[in-house]
PDB file of N, CA and C in Angstrom:
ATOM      1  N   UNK A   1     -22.368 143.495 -37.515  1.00  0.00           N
ATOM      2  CA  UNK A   1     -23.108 142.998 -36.368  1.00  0.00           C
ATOM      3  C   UNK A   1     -23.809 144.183 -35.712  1.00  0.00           C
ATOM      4  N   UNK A   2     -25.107 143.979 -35.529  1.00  0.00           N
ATOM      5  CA  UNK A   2     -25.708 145.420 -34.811  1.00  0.00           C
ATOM      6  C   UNK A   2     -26.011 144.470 -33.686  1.00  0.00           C
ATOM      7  N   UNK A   3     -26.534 143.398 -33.126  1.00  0.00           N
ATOM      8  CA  UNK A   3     -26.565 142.683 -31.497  1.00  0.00           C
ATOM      9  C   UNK A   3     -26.059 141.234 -31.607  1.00  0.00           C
ATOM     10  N   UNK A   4     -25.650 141.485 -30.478  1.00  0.00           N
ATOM     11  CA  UNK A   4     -25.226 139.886 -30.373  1.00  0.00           C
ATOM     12  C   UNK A   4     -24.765 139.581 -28.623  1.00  0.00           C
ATOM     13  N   UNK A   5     -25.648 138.859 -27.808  1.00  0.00           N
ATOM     14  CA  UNK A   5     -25.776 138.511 -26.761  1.00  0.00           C
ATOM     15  C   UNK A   5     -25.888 137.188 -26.326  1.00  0.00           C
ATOM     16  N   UNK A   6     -24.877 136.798 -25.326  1.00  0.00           N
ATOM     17  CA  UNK A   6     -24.591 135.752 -24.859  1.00  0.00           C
ATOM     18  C   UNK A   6     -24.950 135.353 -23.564  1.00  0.00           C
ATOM     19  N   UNK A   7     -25.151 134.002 -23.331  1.00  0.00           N
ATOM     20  CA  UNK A   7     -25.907 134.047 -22.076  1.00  0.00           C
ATOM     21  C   UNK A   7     -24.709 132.492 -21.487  1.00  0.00           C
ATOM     22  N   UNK A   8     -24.546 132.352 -19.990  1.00  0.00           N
ATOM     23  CA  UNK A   8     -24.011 131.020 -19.467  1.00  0.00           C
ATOM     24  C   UNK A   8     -24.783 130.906 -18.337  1.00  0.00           C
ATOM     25  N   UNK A   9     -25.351 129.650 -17.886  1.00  0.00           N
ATOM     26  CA  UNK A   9     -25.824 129.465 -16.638  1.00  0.00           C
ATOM     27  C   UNK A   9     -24.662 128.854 -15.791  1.00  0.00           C
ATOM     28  N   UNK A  10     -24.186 128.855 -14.805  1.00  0.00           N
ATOM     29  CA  UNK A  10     -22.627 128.180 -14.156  1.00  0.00           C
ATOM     30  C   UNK A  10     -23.137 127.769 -12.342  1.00  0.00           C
ATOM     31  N   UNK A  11     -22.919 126.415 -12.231  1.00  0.00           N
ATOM     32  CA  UNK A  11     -23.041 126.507 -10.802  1.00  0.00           C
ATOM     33  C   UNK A  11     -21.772 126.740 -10.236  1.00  0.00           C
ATOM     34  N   UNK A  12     -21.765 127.162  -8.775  1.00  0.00           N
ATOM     35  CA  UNK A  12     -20.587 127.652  -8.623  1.00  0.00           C
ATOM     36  C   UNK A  12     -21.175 127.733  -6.818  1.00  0.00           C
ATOM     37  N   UNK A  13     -19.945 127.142  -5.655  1.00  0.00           N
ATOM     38  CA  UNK A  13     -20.240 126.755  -4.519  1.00  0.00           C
ATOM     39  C   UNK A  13     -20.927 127.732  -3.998  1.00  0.00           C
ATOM     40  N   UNK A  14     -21.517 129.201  -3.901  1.00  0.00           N
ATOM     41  CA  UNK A  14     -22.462 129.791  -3.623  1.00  0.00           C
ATOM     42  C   UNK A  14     -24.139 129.171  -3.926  1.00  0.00           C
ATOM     43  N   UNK A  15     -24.106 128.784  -5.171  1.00  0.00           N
ATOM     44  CA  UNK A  15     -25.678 128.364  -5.435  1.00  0.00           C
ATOM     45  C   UNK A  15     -25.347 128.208  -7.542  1.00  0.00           C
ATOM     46  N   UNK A  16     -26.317 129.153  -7.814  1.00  0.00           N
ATOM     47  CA  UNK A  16     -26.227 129.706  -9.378  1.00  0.00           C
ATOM     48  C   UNK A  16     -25.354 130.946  -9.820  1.00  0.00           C
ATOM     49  N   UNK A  17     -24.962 130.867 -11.034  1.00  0.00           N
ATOM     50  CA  UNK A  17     -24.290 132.097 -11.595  1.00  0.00           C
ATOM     51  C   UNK A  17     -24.722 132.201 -12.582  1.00  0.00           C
ATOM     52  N   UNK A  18     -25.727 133.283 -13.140  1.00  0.00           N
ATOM     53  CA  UNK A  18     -25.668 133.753 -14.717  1.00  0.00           C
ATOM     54  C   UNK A  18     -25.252 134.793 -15.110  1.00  0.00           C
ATOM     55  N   UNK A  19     -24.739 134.755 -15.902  1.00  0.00           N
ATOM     56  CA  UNK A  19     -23.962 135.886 -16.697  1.00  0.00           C
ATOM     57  C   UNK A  19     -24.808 136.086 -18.259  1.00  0.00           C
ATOM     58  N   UNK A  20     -24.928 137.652 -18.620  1.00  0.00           N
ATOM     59  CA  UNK A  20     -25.157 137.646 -19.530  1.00  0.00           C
ATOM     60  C   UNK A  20     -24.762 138.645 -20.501  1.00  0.00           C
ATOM     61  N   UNK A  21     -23.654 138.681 -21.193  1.00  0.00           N
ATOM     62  CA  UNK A  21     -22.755 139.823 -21.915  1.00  0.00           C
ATOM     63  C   UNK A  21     -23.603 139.828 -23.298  1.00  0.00           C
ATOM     64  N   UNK A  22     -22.853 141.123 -23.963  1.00  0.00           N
ATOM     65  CA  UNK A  22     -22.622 141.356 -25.450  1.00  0.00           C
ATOM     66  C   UNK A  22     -22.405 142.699 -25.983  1.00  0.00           C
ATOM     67  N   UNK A  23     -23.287 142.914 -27.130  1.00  0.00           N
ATOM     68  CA  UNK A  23     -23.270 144.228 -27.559  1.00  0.00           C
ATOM     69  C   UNK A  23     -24.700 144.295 -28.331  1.00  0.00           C
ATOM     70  N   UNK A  24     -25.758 145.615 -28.062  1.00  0.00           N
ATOM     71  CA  UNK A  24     -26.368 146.554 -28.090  1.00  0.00           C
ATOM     72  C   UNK A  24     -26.807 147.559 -29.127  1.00  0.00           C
ATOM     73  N   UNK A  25     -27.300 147.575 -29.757  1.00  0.00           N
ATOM     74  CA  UNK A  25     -27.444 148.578 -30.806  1.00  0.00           C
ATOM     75  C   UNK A  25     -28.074 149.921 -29.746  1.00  0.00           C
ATOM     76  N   UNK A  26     -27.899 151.007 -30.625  1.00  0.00           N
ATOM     77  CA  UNK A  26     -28.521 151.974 -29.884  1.00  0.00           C
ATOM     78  C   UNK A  26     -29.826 152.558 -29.936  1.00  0.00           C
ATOM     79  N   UNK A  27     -30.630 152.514 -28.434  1.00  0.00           N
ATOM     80  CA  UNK A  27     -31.667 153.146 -28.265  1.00  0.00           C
ATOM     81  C   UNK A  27     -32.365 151.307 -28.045  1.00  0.00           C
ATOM     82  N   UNK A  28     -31.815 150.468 -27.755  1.00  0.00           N
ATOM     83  CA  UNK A  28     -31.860 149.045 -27.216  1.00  0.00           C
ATOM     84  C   UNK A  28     -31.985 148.421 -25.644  1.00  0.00           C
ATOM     85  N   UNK A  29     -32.676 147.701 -25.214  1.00  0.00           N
ATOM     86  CA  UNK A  29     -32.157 146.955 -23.724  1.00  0.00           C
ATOM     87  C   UNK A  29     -32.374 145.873 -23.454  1.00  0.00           C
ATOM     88  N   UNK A  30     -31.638 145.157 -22.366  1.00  0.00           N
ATOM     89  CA  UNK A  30     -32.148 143.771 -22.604  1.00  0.00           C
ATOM     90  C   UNK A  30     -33.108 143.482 -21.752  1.00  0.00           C
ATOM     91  N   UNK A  31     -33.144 144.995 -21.005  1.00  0.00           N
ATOM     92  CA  UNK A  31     -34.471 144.764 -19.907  1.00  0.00           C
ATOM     93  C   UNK A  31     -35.369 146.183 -19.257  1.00  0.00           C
ATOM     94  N   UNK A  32     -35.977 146.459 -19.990  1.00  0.00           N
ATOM     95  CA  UNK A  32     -36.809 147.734 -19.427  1.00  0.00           C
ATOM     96  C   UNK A  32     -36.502 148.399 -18.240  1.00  0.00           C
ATOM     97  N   UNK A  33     -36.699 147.170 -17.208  1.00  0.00           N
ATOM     98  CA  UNK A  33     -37.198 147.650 -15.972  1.00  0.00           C
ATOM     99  C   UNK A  33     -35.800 147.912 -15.535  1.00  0.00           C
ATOM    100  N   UNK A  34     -34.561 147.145 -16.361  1.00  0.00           N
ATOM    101  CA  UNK A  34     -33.207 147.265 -15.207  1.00  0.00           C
ATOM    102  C   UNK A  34     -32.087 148.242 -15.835  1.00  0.00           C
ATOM    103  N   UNK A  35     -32.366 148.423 -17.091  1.00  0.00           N
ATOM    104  CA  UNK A  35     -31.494 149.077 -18.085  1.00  0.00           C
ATOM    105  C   UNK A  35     -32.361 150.202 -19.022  1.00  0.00           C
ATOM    106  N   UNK A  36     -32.269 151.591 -18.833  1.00  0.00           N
ATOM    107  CA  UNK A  36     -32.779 152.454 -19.657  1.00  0.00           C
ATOM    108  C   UNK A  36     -31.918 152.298 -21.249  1.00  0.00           C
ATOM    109  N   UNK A  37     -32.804 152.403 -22.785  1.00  0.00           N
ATOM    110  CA  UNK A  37     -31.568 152.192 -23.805  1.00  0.00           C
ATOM    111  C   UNK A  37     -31.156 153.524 -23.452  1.00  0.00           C
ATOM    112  N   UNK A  38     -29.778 153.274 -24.092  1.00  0.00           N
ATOM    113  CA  UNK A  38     -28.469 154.296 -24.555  1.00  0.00           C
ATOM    114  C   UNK A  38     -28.859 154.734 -26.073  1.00  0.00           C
ATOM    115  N   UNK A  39     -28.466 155.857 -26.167  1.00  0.00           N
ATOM    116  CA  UNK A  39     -28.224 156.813 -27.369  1.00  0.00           C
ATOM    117  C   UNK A  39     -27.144 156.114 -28.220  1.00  0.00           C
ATOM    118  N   UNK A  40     -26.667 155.545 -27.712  1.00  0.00           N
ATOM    119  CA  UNK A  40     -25.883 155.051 -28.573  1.00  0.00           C
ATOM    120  C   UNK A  40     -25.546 153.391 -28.036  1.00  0.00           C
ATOM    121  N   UNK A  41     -24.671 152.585 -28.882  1.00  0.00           N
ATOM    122  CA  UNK A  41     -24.585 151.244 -28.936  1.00  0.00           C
ATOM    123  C   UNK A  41     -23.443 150.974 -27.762  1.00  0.00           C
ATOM    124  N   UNK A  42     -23.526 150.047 -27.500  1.00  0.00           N
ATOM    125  CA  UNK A  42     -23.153 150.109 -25.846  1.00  0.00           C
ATOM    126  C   UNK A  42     -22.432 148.041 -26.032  1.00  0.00           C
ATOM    127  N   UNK A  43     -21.770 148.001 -24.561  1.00  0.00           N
ATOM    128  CA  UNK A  43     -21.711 146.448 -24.353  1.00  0.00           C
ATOM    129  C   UNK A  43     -22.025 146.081 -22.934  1.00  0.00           C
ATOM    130  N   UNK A  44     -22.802 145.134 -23.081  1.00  0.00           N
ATOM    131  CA  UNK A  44     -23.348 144.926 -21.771  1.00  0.00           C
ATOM    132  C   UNK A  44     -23.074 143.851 -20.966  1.00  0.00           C
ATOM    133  N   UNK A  45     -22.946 143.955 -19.716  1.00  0.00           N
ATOM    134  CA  UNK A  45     -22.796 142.751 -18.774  1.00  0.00           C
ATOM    135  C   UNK A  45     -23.733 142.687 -17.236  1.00  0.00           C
ATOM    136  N   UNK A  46     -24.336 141.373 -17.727  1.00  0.00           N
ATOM    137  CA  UNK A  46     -25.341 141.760 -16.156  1.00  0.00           C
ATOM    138  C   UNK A  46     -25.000 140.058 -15.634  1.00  0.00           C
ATOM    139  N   UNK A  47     -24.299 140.158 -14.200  1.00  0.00           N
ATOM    140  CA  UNK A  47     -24.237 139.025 -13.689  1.00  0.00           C
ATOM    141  C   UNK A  47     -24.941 138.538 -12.582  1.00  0.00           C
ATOM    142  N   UNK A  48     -25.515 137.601 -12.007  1.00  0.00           N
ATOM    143  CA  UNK A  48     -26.701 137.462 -10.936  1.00  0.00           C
ATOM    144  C   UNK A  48     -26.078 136.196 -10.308  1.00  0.00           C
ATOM    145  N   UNK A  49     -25.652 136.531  -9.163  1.00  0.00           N
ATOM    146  CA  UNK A  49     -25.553 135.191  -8.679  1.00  0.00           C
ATOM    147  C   UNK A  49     -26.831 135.313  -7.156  1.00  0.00           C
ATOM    148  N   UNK A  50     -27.274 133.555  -7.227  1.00  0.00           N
ATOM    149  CA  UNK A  50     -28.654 133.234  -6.619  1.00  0.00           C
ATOM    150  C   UNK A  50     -27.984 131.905  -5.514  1.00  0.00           C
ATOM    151  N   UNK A  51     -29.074 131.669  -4.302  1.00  0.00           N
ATOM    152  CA  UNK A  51     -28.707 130.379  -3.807  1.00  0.00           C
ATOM    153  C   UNK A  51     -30.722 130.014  -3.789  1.00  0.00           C
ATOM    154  N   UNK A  52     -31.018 128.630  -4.187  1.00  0.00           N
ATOM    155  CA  UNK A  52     -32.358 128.878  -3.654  1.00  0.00           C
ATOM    156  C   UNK A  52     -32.559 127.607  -2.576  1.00  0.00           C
ATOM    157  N   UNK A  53     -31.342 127.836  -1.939  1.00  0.00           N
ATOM    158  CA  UNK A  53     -31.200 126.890  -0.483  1.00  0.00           C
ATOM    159  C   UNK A  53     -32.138 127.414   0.565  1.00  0.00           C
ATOM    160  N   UNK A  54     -33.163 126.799   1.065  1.00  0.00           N
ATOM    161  CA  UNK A  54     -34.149 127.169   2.268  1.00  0.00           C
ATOM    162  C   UNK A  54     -33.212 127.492   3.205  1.00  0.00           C
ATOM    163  N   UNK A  55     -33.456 128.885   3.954  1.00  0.00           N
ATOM    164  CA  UNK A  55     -32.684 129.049   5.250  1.00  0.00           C
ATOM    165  C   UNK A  55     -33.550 129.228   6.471  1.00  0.00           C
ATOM    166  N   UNK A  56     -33.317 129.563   7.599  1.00  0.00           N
ATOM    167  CA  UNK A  56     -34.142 129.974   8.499  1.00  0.00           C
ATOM    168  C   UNK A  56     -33.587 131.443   8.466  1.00  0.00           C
ATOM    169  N   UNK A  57     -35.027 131.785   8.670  1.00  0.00           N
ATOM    170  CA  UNK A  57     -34.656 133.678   9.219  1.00  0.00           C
ATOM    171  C   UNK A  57     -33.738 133.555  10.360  1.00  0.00           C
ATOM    172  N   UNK A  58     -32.341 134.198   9.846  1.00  0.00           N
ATOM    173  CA  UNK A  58     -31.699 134.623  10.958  1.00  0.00           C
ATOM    174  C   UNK A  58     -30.915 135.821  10.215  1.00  0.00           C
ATOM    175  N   UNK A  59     -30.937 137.181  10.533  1.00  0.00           N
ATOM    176  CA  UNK A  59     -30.285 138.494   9.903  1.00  0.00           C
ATOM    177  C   UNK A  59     -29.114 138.061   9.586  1.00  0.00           C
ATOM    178  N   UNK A  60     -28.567 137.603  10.689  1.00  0.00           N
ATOM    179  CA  UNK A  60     -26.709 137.507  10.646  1.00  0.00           C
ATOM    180  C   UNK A  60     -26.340 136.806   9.779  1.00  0.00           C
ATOM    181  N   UNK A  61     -26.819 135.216   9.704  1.00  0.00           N
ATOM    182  CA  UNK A  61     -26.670 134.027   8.560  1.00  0.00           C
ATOM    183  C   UNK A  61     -26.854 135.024   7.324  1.00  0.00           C
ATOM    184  N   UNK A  62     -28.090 135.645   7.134  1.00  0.00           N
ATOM    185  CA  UNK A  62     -28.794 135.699   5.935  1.00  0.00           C
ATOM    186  C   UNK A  62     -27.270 136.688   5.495  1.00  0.00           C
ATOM    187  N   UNK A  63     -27.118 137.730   6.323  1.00  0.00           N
ATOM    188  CA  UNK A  63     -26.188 138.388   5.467  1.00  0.00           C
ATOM    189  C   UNK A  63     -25.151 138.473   5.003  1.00  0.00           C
ATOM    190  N   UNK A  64     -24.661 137.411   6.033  1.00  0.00           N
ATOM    191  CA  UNK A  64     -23.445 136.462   5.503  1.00  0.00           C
ATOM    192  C   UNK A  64     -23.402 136.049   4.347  1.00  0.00           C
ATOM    193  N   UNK A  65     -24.686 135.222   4.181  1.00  0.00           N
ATOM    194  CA  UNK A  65     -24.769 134.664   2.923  1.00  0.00           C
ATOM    195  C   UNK A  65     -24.951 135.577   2.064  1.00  0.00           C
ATOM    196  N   UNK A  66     -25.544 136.762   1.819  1.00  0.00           N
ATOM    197  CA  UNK A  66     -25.600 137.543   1.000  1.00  0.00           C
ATOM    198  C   UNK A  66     -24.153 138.110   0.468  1.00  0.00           C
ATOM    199  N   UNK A  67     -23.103 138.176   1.564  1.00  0.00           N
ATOM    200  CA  UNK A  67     -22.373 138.717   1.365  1.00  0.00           C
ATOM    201  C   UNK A  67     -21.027 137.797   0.708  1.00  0.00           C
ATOM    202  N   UNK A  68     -21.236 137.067   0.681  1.00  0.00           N
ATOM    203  CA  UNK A  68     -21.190 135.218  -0.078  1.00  0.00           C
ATOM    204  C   UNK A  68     -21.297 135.535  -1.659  1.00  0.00           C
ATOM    205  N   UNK A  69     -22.300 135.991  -1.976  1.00  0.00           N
ATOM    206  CA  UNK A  69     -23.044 135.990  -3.331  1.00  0.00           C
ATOM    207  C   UNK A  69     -22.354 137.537  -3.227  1.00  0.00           C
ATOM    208  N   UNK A  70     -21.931 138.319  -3.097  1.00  0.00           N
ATOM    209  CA  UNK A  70     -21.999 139.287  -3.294  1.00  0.00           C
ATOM    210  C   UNK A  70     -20.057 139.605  -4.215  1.00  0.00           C
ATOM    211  N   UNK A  71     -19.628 138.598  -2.914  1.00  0.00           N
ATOM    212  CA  UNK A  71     -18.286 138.124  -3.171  1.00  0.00           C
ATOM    213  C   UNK A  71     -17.708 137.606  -4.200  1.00  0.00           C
ATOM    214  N   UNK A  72     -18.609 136.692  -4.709  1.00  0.00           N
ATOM    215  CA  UNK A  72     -18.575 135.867  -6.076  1.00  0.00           C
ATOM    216  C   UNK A  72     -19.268 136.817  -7.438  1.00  0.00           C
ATOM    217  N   UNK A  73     -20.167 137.770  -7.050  1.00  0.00           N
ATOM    218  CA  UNK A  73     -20.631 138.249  -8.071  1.00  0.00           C
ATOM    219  C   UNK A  73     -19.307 139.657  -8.344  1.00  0.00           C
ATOM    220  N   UNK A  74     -18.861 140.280  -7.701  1.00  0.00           N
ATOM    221  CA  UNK A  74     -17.383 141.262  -7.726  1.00  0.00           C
ATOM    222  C   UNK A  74     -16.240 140.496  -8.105  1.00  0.00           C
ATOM    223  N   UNK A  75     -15.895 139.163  -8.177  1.00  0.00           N
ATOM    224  CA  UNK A  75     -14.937 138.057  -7.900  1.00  0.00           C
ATOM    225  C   UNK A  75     -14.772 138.116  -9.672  1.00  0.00           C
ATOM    226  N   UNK A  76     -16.303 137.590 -10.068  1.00  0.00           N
ATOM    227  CA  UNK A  76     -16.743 137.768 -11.688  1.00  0.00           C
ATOM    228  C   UNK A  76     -16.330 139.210 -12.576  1.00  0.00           C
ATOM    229  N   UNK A  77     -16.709 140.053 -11.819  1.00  0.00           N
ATOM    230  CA  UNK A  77     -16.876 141.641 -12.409  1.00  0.00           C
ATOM    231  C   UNK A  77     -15.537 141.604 -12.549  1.00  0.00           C
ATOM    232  N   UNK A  78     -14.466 141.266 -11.950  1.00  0.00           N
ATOM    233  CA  UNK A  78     -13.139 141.973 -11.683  1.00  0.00           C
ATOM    234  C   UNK A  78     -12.520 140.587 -13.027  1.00  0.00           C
ATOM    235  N   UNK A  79     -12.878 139.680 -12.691  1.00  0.00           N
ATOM    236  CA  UNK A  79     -12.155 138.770 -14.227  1.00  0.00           C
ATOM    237  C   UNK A  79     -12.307 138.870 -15.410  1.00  0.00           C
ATOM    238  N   UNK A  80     -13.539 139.626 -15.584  1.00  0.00           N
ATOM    239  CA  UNK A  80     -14.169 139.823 -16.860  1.00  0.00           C
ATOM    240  C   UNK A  80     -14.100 141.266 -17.477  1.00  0.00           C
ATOM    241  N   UNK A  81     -13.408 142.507 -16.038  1.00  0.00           N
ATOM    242  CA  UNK A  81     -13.506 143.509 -16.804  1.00  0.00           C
ATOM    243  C   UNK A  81     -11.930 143.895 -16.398  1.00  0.00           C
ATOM    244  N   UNK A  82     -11.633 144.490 -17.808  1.00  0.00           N
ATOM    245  CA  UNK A  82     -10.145 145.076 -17.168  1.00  0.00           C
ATOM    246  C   UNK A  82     -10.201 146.578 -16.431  1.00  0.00           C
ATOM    247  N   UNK A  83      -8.490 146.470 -16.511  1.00  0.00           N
ATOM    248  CA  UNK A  83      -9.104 148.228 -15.981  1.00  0.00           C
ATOM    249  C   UNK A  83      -8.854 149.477 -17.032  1.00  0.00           C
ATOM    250  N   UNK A  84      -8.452 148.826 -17.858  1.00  0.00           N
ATOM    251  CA  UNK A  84      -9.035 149.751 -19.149  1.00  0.00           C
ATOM    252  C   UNK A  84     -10.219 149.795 -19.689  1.00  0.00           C
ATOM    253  N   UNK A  85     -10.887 149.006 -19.210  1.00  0.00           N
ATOM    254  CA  UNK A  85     -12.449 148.947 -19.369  1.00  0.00           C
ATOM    255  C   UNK A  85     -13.058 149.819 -18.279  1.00  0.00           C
ATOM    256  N   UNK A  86     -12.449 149.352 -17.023  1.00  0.00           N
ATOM    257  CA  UNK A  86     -12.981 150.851 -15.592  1.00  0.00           C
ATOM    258  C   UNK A  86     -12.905 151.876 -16.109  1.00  0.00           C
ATOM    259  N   UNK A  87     -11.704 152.557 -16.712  1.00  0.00           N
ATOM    260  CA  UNK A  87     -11.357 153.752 -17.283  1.00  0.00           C
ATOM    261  C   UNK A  87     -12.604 154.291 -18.208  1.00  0.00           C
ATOM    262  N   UNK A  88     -12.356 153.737 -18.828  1.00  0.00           N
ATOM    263  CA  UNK A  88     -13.448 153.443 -20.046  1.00  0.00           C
ATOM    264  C   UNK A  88     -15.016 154.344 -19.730  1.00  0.00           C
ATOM    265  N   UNK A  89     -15.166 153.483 -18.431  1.00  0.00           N
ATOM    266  CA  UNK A  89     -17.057 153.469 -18.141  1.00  0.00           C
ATOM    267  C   UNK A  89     -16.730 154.642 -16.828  1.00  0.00           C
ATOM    268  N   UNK A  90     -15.630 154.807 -16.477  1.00  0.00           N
ATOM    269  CA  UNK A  90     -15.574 156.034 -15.200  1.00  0.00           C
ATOM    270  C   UNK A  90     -15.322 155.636 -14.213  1.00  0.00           C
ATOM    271  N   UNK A  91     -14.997 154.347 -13.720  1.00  0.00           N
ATOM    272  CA  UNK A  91     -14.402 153.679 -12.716  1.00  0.00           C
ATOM    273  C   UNK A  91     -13.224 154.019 -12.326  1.00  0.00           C
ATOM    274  N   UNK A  92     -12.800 153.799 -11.261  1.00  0.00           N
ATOM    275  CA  UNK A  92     -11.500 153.426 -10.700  1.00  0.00           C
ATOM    276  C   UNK A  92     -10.892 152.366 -10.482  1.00  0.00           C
ATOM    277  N   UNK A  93      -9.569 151.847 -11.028  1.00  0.00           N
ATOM    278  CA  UNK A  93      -9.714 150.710 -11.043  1.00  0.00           C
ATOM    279  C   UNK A  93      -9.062 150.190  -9.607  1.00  0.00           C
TER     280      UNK A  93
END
């Protein structure tokens, strides 16, 4: 196997969740603008969680809610990665 990438769309009481894992060949990306390739073959995980609920401008709401999505998108990171995987990439777990 030199790539192989998986994609899930998931609703989830914030709004949307996509997730999109795999593995990378090297000198590869799955996105120019968000990921420089690696020298070498790599595994990747990029998760996005979205609401596209109309709000009114209000700072406080908004960042609440951001911090909503922000909650659920770390909530993801932490189920999906161990902490031998933190170790791994230079984290702490």
């Amino acid at each position: 196997m030199t790539q192989a990438i998986s994609e899930a769309n998931l609703k989830v009481e914030e709004g949307d969740l996509l997730l999109r894992w795999g593995v990378i060949p090297a000198n590869a990306t799955i996105d120019p603008a968000l990921l420089e390739p690696s020298p070498t073959g790599s595994w990747i995980l990029d998760i996005d969680v979205s609401s596209n609920q109309q709000k009114r401008f209000d700072a406080v709401e908004l960042a609440a809610d951001y911090g909503r999505l922000m909650e659920r998108a770390y909530a993801v990171f932490r189920w999906v990665v161990t902490d031998e995987g933190l170790n791994h990439f230079g984290a702490q777990p």
